[in-house]
Protein backbone atom coordinates (compact mmCIF):
# COMPACT_ATOMS: atom_id res chain seq x y z
CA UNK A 1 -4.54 -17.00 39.78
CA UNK A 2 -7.39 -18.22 37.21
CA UNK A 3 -8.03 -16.25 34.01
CA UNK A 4 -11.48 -15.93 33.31
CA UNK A 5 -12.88 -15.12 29.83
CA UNK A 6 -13.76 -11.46 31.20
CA UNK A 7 -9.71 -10.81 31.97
CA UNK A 8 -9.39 -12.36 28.55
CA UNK A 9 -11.85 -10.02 26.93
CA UNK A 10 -10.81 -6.81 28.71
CA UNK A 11 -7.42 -7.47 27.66
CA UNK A 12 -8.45 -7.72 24.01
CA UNK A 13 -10.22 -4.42 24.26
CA UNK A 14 -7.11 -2.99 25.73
CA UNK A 15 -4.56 -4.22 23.09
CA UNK A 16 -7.77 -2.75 20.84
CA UNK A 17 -7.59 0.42 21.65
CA UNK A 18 -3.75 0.87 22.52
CA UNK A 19 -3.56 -0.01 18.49
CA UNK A 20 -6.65 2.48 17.91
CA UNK A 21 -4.91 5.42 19.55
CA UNK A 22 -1.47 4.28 17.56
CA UNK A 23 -3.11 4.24 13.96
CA UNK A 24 -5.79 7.57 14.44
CA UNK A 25 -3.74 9.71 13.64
CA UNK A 26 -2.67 8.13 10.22
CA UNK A 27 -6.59 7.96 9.25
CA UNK A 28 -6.22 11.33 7.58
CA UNK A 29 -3.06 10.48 5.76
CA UNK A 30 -4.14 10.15 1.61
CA UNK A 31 -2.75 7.44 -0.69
CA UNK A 32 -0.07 9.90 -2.23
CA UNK A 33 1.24 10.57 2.01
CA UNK A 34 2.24 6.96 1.62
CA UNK A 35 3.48 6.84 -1.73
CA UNK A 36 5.85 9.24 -0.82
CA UNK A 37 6.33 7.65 2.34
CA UNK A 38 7.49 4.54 0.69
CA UNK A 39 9.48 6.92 -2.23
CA UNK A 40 11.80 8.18 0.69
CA UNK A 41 12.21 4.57 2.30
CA UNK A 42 13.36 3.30 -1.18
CA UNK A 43 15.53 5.92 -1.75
CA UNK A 44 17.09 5.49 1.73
CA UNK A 45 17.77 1.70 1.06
CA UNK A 46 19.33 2.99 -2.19
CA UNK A 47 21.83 5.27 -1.11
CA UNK A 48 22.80 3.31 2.63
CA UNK A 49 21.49 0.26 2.61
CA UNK A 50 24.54 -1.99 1.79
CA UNK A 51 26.40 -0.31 4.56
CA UNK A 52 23.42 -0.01 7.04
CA UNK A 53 23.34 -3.96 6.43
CA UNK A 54 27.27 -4.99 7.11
CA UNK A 55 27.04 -1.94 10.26
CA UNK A 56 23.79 -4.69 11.60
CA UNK A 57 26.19 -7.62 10.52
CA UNK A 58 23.77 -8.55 7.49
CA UNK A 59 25.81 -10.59 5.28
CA UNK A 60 23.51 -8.57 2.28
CA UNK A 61 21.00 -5.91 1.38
CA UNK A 62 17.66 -8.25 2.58
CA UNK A 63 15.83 -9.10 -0.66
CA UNK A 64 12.61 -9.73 1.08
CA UNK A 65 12.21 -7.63 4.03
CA UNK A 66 14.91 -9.50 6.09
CA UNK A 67 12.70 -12.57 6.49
CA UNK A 68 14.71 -14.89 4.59
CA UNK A 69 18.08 -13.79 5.83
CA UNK A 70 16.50 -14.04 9.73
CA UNK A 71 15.04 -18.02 8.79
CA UNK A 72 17.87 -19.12 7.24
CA UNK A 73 19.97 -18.21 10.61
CA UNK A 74 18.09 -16.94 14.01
CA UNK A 75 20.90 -14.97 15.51
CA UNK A 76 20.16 -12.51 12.25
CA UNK A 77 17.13 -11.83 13.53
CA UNK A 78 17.81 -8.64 15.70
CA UNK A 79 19.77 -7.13 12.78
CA UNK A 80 16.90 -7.47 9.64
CA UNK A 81 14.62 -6.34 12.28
CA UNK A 82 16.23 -3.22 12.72
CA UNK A 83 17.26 -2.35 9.22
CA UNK A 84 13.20 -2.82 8.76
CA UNK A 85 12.08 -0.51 11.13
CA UNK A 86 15.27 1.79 9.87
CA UNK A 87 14.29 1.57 6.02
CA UNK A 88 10.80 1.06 6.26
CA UNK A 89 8.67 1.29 8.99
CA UNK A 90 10.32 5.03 10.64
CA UNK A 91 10.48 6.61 7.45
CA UNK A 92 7.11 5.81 5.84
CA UNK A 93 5.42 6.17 9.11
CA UNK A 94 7.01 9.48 9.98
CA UNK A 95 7.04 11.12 6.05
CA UNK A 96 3.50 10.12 6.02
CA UNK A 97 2.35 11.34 9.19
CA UNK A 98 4.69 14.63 8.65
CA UNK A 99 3.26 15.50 5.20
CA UNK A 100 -0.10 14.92 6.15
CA UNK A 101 -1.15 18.06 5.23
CA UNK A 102 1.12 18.76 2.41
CA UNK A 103 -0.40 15.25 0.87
CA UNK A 104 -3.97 15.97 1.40
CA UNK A 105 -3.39 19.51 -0.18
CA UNK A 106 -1.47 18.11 -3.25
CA UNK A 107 -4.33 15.33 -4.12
CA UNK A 108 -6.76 18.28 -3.68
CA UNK A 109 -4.83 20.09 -6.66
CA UNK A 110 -4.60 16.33 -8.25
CA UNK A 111 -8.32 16.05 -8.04
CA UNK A 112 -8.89 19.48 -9.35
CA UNK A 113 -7.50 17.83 -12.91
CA UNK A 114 -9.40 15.17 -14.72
CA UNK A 115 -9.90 12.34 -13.09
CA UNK A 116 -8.49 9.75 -15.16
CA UNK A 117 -5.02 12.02 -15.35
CA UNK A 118 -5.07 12.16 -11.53
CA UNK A 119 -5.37 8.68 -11.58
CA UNK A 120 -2.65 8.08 -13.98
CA UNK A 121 -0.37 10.44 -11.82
CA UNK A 122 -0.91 8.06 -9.44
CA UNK A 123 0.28 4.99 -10.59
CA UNK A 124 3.07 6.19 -12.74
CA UNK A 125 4.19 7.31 -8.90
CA UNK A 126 2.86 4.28 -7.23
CA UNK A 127 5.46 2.11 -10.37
CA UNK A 128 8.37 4.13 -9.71
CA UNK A 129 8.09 3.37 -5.93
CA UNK A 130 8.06 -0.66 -7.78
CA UNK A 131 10.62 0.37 -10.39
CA UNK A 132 13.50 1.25 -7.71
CA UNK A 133 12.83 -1.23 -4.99
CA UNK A 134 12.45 -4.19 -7.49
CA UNK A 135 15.90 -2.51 -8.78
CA UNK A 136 18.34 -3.24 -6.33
CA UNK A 137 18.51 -6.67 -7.41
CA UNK A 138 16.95 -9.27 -9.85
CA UNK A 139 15.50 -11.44 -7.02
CA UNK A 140 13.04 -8.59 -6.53
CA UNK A 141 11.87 -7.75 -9.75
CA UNK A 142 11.18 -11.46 -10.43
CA UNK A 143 9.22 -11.81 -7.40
CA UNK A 144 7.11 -8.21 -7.99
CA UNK A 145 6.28 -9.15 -11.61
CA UNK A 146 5.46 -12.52 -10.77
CA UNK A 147 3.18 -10.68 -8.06
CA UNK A 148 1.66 -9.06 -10.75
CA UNK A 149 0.71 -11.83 -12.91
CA UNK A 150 -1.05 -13.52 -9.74
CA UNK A 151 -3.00 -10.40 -9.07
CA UNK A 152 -4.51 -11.58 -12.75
CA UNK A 153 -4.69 -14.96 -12.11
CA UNK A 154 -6.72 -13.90 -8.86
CA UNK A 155 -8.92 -11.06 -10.21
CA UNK A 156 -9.75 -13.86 -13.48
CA UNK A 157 -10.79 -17.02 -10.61
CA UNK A 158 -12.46 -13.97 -8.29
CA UNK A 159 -15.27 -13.48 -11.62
CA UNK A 160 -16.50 -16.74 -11.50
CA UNK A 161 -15.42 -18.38 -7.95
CA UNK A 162 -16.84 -15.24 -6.31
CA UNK A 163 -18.99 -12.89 -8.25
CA UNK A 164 -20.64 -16.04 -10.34
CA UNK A 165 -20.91 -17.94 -7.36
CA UNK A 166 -19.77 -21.17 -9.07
CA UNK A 167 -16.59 -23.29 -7.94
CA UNK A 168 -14.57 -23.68 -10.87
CA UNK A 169 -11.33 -25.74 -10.82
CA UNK A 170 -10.23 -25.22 -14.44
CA UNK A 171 -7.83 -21.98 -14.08
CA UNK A 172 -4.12 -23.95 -14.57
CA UNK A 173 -5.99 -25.05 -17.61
CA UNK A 174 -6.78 -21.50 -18.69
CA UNK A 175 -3.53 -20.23 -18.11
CA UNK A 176 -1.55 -23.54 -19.65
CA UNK A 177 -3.36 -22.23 -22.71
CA UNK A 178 -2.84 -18.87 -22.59
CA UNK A 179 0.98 -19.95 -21.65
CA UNK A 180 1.68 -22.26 -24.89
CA UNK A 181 -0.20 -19.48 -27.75
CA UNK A 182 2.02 -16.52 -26.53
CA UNK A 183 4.87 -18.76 -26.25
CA UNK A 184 4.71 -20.06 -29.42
CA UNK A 185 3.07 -17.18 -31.23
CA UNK A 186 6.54 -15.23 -29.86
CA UNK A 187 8.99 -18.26 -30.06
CA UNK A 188 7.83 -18.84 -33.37
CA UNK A 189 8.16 -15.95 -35.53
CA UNK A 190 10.88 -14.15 -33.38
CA UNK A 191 13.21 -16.85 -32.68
CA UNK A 192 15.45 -18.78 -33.96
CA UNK A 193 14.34 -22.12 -32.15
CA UNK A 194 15.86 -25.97 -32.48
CA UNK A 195 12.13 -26.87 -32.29
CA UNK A 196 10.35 -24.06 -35.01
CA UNK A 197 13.65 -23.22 -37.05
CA UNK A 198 14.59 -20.00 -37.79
CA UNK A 199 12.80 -16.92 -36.79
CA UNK A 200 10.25 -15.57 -39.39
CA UNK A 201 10.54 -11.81 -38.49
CA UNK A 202 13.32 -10.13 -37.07
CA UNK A 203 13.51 -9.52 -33.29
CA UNK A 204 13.27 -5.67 -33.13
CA UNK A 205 9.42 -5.86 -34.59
CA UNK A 206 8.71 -8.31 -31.64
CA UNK A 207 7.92 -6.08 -28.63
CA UNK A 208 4.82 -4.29 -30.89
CA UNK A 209 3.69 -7.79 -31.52
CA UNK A 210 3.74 -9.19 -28.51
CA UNK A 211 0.56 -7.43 -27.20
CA UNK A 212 -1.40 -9.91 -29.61
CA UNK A 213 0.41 -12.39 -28.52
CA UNK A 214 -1.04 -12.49 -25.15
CA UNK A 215 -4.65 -11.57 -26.87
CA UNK A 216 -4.09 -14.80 -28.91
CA UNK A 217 -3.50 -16.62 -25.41
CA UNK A 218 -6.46 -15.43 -24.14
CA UNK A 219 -8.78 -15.97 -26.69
CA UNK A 220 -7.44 -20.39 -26.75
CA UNK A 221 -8.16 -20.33 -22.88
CA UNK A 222 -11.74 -18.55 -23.62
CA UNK A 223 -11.90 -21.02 -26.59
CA UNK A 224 -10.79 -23.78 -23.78
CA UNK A 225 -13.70 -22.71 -21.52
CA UNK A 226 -16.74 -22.97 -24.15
CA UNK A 227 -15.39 -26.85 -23.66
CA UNK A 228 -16.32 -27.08 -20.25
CA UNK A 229 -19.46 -24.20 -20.27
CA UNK A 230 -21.42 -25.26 -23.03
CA UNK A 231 -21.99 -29.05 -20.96
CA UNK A 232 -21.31 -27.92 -17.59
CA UNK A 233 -24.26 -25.00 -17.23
CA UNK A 234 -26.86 -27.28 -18.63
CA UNK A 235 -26.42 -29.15 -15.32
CA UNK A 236 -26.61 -28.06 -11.78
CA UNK A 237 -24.64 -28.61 -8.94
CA UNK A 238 -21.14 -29.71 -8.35
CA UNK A 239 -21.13 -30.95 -12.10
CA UNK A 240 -18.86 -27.54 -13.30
CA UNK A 241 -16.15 -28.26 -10.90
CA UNK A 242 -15.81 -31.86 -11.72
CA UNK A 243 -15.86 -31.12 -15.35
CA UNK A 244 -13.34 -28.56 -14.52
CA UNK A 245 -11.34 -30.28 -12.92
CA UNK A 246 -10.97 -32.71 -15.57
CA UNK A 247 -10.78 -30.19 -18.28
CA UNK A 248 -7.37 -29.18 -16.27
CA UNK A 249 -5.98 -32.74 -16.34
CA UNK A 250 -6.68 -32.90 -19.87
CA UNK A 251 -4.97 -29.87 -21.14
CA UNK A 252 -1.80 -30.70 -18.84
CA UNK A 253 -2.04 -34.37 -20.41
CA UNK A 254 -2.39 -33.11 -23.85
CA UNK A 255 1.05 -30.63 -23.45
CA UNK A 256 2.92 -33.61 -21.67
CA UNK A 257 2.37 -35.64 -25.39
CA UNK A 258 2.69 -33.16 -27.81
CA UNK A 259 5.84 -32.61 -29.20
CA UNK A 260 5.61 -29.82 -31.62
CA UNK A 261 5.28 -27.54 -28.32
CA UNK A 262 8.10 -29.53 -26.65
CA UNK A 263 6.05 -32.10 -25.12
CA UNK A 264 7.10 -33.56 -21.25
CA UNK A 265 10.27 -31.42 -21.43
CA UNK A 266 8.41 -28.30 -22.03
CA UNK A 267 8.71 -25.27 -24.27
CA UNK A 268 11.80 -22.54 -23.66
CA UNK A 269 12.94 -19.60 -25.49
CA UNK A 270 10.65 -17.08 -24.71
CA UNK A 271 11.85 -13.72 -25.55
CA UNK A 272 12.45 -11.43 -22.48
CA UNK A 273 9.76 -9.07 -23.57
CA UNK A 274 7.28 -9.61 -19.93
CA UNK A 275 9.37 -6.72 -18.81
CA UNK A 276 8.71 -4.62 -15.06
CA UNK A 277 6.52 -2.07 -17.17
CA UNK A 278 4.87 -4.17 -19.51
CA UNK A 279 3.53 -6.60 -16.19
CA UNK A 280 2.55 -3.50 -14.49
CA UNK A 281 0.25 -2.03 -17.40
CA UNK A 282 -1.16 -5.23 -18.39
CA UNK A 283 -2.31 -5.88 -14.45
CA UNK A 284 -3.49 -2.16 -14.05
CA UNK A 285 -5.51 -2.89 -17.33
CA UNK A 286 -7.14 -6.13 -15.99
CA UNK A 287 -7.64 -4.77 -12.77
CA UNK A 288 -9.59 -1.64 -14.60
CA UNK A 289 -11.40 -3.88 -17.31
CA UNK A 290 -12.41 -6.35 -14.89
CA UNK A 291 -13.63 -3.95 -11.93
CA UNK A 292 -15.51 -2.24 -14.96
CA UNK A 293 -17.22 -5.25 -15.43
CA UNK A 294 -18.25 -6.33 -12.30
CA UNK A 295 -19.95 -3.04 -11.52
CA UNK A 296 -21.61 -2.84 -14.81
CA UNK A 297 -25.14 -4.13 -15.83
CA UNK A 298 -23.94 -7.33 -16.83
CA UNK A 299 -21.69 -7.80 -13.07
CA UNK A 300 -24.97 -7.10 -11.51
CA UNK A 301 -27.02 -9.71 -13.34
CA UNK A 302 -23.92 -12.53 -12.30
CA UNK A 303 -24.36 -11.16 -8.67
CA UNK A 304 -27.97 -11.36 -8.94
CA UNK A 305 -27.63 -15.30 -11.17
CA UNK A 306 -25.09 -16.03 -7.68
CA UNK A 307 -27.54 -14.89 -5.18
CA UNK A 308 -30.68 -16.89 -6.34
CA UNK A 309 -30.51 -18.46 -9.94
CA UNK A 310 -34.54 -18.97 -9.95
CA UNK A 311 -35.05 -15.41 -8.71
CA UNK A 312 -33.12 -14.07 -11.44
CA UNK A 313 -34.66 -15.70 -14.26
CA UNK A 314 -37.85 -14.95 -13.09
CA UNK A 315 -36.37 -10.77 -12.93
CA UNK A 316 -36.24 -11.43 -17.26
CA UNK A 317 -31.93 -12.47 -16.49
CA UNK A 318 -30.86 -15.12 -19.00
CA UNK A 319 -28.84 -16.91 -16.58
CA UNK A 320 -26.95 -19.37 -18.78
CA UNK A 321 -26.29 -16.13 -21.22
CA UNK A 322 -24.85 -14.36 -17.93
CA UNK A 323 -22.85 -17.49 -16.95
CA UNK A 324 -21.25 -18.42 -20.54
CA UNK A 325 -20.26 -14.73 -20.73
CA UNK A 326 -18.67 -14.34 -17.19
CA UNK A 327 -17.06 -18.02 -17.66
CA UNK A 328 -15.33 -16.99 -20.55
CA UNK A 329 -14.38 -13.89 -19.53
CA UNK A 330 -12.48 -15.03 -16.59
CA UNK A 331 -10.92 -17.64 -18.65
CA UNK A 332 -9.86 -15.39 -21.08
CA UNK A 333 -7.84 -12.83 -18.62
CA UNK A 334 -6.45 -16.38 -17.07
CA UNK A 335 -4.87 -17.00 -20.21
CA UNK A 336 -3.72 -13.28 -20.75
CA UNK A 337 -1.72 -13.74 -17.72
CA UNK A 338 -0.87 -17.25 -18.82
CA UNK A 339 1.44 -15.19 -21.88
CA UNK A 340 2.89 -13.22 -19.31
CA UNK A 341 3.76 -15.85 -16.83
CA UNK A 342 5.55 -17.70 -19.48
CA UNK A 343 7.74 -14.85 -20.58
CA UNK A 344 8.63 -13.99 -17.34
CA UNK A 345 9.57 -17.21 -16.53
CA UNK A 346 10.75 -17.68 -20.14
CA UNK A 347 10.35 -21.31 -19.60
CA UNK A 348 6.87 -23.23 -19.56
CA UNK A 349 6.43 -27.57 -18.38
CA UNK A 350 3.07 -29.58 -18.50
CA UNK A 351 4.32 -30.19 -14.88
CA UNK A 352 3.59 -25.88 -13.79
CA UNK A 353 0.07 -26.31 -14.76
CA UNK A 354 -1.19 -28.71 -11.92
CA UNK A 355 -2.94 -28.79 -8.75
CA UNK A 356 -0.53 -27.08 -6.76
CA UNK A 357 -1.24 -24.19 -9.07
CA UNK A 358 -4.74 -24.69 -8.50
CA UNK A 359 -3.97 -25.00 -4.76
CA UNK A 360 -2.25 -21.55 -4.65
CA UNK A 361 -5.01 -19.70 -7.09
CA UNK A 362 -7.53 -20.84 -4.94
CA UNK A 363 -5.77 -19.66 -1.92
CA UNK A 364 -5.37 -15.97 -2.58
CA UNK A 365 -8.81 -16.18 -4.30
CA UNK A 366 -10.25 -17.21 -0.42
CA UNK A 367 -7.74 -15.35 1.26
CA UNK A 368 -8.51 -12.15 -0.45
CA UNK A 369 -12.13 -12.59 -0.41
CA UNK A 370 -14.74 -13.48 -2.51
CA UNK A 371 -16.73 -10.66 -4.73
CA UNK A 372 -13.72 -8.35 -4.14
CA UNK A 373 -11.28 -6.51 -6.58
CA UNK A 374 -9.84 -5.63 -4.04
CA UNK A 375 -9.92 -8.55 -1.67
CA UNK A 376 -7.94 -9.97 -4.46
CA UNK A 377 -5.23 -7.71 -4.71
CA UNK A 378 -4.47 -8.47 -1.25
CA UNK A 379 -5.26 -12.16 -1.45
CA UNK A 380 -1.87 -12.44 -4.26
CA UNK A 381 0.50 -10.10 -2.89
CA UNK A 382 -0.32 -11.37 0.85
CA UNK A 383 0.09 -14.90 -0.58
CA UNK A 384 2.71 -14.88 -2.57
CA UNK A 385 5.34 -12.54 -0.19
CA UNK A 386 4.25 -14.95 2.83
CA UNK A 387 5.27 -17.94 0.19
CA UNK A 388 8.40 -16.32 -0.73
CA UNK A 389 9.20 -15.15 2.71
CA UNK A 390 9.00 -18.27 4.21
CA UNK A 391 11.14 -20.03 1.15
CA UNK A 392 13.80 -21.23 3.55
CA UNK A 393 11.26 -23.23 5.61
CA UNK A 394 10.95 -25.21 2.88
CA UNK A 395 8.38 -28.23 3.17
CA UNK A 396 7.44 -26.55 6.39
CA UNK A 397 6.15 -23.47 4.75
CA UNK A 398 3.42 -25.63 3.37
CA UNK A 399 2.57 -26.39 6.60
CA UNK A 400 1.87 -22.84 7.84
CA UNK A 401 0.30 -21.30 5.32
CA UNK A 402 -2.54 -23.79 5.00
CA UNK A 403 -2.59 -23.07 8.96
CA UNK A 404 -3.27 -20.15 8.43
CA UNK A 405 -5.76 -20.61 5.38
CA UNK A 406 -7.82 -22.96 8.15
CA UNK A 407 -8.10 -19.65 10.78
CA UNK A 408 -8.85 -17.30 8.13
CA UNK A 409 -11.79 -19.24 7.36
CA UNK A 410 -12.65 -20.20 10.62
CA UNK A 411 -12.95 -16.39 11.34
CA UNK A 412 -13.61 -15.09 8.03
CA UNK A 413 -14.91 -17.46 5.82
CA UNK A 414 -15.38 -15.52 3.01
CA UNK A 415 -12.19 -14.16 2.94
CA UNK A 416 -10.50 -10.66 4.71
CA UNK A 417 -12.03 -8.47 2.49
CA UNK A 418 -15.02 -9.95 0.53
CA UNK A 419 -17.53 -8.00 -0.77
CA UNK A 420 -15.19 -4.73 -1.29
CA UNK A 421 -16.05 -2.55 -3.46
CA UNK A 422 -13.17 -1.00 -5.48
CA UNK A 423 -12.83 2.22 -6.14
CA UNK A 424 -9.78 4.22 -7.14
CA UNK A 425 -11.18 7.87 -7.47
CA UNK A 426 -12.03 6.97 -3.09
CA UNK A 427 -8.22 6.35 -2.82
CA UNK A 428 -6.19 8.70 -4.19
CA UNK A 429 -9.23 12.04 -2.63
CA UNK A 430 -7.93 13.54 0.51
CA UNK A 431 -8.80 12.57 3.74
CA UNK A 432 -9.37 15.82 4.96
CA UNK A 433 -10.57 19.41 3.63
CA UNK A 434 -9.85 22.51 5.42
CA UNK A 435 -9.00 20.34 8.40
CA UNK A 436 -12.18 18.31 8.30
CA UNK A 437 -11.29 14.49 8.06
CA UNK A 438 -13.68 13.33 5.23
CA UNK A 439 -15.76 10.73 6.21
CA UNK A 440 -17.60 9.98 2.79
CA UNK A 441 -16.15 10.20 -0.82
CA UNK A 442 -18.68 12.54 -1.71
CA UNK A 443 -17.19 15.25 0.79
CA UNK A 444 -14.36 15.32 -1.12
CA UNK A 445 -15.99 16.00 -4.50
């Protein structure tokens, strides 16, 4: 029997619904109901998951959500999807749909304290759910901070790609910067290095440096960008991505032939200071600083310079001002998370900072969405766990995910959640009060 596009479409409404009625019910959980949620699933994968894994003939604890274990050999693929729905999926669901209540009344009494400690309640909860699943092994806590550094690298493309409205290609450039100043700002005077000689300061004094460090990093790449503003926005067009995009070859040209920072073989010896909690308050700070500054005066005279150039000139905006200041903003948070990068990697090559750096920034920018903090978030973890998951494809991995790219902007082509508005006082309120599921912010306050 023929299927007509009506079947079709009353099918869709069907699966629809079936997966309306499923999630309803988890509308009034709050953000704390599924950071404890997610608190009881990691301590359940702490205290049986080795055993749960060899009882599901797992040869290991999955590092990734089972995916890897299930690629690398099918007939695994019954057992890592049980231990998921056993570790993950039963207990957050059912904590967080059991302490419903109990979680909406405890980020009442959280809201009834300042807001900024409520909020800092919150992620010092939301890092120890981090802190002990990135714990069980060092596969994890490489891929979370490196997660971490790309929600930077994101947010940094996002000010200018998205909110400035401009198509900028210049980011591995930013971040090669920002990569060689910490590295040998740190290398330098902490280390005793083949290539600098002996360390100038002693190593205990180099975790309270190393904040400047990654300031220093930031200020080259913002340095970097006045290279390619000051020509580029006396032009119009597709002149600031060709300019870019030279800029980038440049820089990674210039590190392949200078020796002092190690030239073609590139620079090691990065102390281990990029550290689980260091990543997660520098990203928490970016994400704060630049959310700030998209929603302030100066965000809504880039939105405004994006939206109609002419228009905004003529509404007393100095657009070039507006641009050079956005430009080097983003450039300089690139090369903040440039420092970090490097010391989490602890190993930096002219070769890293190239277009399939550029490819992958670009791809959680668009995947994310455009204008969006937090379109971004979700742009590099979605990204970079679908990259990592799919490791043991290998070459085929770079198949599917620019697949996938090509129907997310088919369907969305401004990304899955441009034009967001972030807003972390709206996340951690309750979703309901006295019963009532809050439909607005404002109820809550």
């Amino acid at each position: 029997m023929a299927v007509t596009s009506e079947t079709i479409h009353t099918r869709r409404n069907s699966i629809k619904e079936f997966f309306l009625r499923v999630w309803e019910p988890y509308r009034k959980v709050p953000l704390l109901g599924w950071i404890i949620g997610s608190m009881v699933a990691v301590a359940l994968e702490l205290m049986v998951g080795f055993p749960l894994a060899r009882a599901l003939g797992l040869p290991k604890v999955p590092a990734l959500f089972g995916v890897g274990i299930a690629l690398k050999d099918p007939q695994l693929i019954p057992g890592a999807l049980l231990y998921i729905i056993i570790i993950y999926i039963l207990p957050i669901g059912l904590i967080a749909r059991v302490s419903t209540k109990l979680a909406n009344r405890l980020a009442r009494l959280l809201l009834s304290l300042p807001l900024r400690l409520s909020e800092i309640i919150h992620l010092v909860l939301i890092y120890a759910v981090l802190h002990f699943w990135s714990g069980l092994n060092d596969y994890r806590l490489l891929v979370v901070r490196l997660i971490l550094v790309a929600i930077i690298f994101t947010l940094s493309l996002n000010v200018i790609n998205g909110y400035m409205g401009e198509f900028s290609c210049s980011h591995p450039g930013f971040i090669a910067l920002g990569a060689y100043m910490a590295s040998v700002f740190t290398v330098f005077l902490f280390v005793d290095d083949p290539l600098f000689g002996a360390a100038l300061l002693p190593a205990t004094f180099g975790p309270l440096f190393f904040p400047i460090g990654l300031i220093l990093g930031g200020i080259a790449a913002a340095l970097g960008a006045i290279l390619i503003a000051v020509p580029s926005f006396r032009t119009r067009g597709d002149y600031l991505a060709i300019i870019s995009l030279a800029f980038m070859f440049i820089i990674k040209s210039l590190m392949e032939n200078l020796e002092v920072v190690g030239g073609a073989r590139g620079l090691g010896g990065q102390p281990d200071w990029a550290s689980l909690p260091t990543v997660f308050f520098w990203t928490v700070l970016c994400i704060w600083i630049i959310n700030n500054f998209v929603t302030s005066t100066m965000g809504k005279a880039l939105n405004a310079v994006r939206d109609g150039e002419l228009a905004a000139s003529a509404m007393t905006v100095n657009t070039r001002r507006t641009k050079m200041i956005a430009f080097l903003f983003g450039a300089f948070w690139a090369g903040v998370g440039g420092g970090l990068f490097a010391h989490v990697i602890r190993y930096v090559n002219p070769g890293t900072f190239g277009l399939t750096m550029l490819a992958e920034v670009l791809a959680m920018v668009y995947f994310g969405g455009l204008n969006s903090v937090v379109g971004s978030i979700f742009g590099a973890v979605g990204i970079n766990l679908l990259s990592e998951a799919l490791r043991p494809l290998e070459i085929y991995k770079w198949i599917i995910i620019p697949v996938l790219l090509i129907f997310i902007m088919i369907y969305q082509p401004r990304g899955v959640l441009a034009f967001r508005e972030f807003s972390f006082k709206k996340m951690i309120q309750p979703k309901t009060v006295n019963g009532e599921e809050v439909k607005d912010a404002a109820a809550a306050d």
